[in-house]
C-alpha atoms as a PDB file:
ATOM      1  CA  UNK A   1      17.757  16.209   0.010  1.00  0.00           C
ATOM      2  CA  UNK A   2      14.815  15.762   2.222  1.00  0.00           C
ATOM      3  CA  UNK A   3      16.404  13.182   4.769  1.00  0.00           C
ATOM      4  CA  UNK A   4      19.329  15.952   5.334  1.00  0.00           C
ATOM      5  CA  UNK A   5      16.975  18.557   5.092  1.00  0.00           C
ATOM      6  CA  UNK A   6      15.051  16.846   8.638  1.00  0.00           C
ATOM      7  CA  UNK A   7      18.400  15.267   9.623  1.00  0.00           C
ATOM      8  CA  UNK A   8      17.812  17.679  12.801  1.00  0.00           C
ATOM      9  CA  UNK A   9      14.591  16.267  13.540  1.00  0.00           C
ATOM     10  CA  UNK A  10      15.703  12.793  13.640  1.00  0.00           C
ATOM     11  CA  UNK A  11      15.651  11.617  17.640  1.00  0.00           C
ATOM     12  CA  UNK A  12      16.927   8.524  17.429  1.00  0.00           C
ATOM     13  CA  UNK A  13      19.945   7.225  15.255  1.00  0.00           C
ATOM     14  CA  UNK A  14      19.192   3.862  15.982  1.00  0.00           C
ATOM     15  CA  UNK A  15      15.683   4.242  13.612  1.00  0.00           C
ATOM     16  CA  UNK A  16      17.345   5.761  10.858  1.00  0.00           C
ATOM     17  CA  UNK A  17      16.760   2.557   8.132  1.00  0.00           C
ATOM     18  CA  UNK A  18      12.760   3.029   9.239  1.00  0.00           C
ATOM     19  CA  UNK A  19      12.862   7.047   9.391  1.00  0.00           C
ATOM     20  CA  UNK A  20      14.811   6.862   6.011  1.00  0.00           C
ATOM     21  CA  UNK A  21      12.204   4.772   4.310  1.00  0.00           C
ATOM     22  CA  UNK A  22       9.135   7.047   5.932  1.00  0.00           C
ATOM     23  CA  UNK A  23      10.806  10.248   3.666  1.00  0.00           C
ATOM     24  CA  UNK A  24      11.128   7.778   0.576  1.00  0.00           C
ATOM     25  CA  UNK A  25       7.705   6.516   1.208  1.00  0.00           C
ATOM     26  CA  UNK A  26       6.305  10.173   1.724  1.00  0.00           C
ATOM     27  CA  UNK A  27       8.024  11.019  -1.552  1.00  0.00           C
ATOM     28  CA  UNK A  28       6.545   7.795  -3.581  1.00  0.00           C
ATOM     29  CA  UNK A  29       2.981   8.960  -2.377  1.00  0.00           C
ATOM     30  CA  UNK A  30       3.447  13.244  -2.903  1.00  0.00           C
ATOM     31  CA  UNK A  31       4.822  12.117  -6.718  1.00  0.00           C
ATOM     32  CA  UNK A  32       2.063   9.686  -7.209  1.00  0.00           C
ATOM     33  CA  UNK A  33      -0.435  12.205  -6.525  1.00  0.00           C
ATOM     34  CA  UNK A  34       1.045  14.639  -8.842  1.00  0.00           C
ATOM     35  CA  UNK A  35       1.670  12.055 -11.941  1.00  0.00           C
ATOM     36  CA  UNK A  36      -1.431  10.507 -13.612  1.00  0.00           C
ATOM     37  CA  UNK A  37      -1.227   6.428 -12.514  1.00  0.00           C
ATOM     38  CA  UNK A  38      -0.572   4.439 -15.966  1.00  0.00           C
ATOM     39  CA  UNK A  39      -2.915   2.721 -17.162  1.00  0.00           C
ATOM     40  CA  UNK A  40      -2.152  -1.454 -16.477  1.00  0.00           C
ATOM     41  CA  UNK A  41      -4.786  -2.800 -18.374  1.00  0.00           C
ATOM     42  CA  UNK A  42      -7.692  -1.687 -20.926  1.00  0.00           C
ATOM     43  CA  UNK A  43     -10.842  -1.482 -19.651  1.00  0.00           C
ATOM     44  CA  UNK A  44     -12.423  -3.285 -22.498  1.00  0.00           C
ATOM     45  CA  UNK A  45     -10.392  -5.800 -24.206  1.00  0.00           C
ATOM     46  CA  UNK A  46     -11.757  -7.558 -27.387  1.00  0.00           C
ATOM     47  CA  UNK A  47     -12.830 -11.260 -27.225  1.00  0.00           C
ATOM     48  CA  UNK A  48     -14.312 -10.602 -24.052  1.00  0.00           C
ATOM     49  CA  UNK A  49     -12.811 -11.200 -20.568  1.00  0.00           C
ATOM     50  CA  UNK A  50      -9.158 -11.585 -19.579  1.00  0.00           C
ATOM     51  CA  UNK A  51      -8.470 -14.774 -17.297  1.00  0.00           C
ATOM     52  CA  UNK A  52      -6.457 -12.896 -15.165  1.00  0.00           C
ATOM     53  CA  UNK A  53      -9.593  -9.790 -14.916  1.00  0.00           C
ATOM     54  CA  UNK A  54     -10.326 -10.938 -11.176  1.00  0.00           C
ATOM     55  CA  UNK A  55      -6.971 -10.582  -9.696  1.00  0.00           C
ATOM     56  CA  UNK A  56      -6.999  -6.775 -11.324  1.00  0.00           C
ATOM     57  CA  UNK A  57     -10.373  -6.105 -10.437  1.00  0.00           C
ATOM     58  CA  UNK A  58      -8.873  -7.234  -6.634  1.00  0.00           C
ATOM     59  CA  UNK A  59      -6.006  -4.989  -7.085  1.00  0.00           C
ATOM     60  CA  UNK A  60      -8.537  -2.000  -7.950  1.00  0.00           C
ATOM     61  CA  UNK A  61     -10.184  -2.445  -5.169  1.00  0.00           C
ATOM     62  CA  UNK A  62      -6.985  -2.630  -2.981  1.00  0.00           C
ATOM     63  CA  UNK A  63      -5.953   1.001  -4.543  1.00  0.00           C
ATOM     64  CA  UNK A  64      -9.240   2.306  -3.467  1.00  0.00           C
ATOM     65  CA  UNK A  65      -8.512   2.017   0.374  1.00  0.00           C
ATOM     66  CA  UNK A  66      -6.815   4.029   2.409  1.00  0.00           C
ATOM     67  CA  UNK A  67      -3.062   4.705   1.794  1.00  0.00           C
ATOM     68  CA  UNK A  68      -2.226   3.206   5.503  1.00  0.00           C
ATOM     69  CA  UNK A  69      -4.497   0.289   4.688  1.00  0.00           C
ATOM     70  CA  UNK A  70      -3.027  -0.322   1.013  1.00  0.00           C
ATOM     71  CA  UNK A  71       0.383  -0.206   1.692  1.00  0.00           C
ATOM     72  CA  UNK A  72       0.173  -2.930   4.476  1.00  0.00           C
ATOM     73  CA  UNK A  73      -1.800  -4.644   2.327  1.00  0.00           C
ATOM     74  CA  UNK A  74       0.236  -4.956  -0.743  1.00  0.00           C
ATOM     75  CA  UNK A  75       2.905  -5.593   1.430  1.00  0.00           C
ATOM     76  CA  UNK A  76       1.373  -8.666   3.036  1.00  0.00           C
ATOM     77  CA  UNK A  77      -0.721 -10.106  -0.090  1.00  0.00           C
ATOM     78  CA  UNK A  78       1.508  -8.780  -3.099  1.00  0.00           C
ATOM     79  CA  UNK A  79       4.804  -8.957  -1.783  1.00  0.00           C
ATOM     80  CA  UNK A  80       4.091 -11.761   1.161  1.00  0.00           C
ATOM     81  CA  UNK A  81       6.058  -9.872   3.825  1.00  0.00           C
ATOM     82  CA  UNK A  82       5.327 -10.912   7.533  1.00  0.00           C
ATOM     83  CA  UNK A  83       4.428  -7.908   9.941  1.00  0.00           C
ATOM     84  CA  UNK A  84       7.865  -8.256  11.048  1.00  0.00           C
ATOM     85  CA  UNK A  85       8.852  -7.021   7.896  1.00  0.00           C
ATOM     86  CA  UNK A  86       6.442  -4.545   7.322  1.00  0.00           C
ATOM     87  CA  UNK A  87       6.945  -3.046  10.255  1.00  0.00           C
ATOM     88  CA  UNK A  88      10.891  -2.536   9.545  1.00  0.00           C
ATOM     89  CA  UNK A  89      10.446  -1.536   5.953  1.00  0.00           C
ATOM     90  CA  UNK A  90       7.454   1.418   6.791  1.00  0.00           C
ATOM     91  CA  UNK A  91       8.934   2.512   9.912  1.00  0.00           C
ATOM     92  CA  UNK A  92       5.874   1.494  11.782  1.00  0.00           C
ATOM     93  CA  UNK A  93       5.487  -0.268  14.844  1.00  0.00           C
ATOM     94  CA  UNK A  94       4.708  -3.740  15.021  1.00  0.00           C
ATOM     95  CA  UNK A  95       1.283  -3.176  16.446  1.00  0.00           C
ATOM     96  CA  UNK A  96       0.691  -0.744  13.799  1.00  0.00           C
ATOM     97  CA  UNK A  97       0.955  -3.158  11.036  1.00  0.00           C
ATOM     98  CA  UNK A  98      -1.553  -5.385  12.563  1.00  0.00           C
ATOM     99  CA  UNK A  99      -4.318  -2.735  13.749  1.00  0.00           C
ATOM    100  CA  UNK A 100      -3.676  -1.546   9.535  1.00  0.00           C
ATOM    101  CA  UNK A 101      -3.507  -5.032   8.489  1.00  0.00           C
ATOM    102  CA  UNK A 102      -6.816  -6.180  10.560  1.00  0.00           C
ATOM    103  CA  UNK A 103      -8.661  -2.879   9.795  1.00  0.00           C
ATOM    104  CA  UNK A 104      -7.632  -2.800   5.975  1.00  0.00           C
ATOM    105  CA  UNK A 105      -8.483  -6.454   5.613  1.00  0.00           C
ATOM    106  CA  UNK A 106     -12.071  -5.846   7.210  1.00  0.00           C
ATOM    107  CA  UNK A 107     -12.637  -2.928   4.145  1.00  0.00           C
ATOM    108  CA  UNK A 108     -11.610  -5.108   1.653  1.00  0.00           C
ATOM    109  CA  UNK A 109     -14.006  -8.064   2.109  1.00  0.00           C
ATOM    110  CA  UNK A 110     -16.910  -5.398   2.568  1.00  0.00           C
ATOM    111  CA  UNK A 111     -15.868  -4.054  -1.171  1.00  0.00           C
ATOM    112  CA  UNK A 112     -15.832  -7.510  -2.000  1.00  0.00           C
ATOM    113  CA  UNK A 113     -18.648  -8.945  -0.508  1.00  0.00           C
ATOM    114  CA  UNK A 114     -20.438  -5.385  -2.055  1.00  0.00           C
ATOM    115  CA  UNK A 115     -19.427  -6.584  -5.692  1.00  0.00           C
ATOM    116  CA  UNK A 116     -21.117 -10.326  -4.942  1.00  0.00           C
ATOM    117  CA  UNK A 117     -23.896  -8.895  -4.164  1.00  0.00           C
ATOM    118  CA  UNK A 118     -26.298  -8.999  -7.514  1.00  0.00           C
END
């Protein structure tokens, strides 16, 4: 309903497949908002630490940045797209991606380098 709702607004009909996934992703961030996020994985789990409790405390920390930032992100180290890719499945430029990917990249070392620390 949205995309032909701002079908007006659409310049170019050549972008559609990038302007199309911009609404869905705008959509996927307004409803997570809204919803409580389930929870993945206890905080506490008896028996004491999960071997896999690094890669989630990782992912935490990935949430935690900005949306531009997490999205390019999870694209690149979850999923293992190329900015290529990115770039044609967010609607973003090419040069987008990378300034995100560079910037986002640069945040999450400081939160990781923060947790090191003693």
């Amino acid at each position: 309903m949205r995309a032909m709702q701002r079908l007006p607004g659409l310049r170019e009909a050549g972008a559609v497949g990038g302007w199309l996934a911009s609404i869905a992703r705008h959509a996927a961030i307004d409803h997570h908002r809204r919803v409580k996020p389930l929870e993945l994985m206890p905080k506490a789990i008896a028996g004491g630490r999960r071997p896999d409790q690094e890669a989630f405390e990782a992912l935490d920390m990935l949430r935690s940045l900005p949306e531009a930032y997490r999205e390019t992100l999870a694209l690149r180290l979850v999923e293992g797209m190329t900015g290529s890719e990115i770039a044609a499945r967010t609607g973003l430029t090419h040069e987008s991606v990378r300034v995100n990917l560079c910037r986002g990249m640069k945040l999450l070392r400081e939160k990781l380098e923060q947790k090191a620390k003693p």
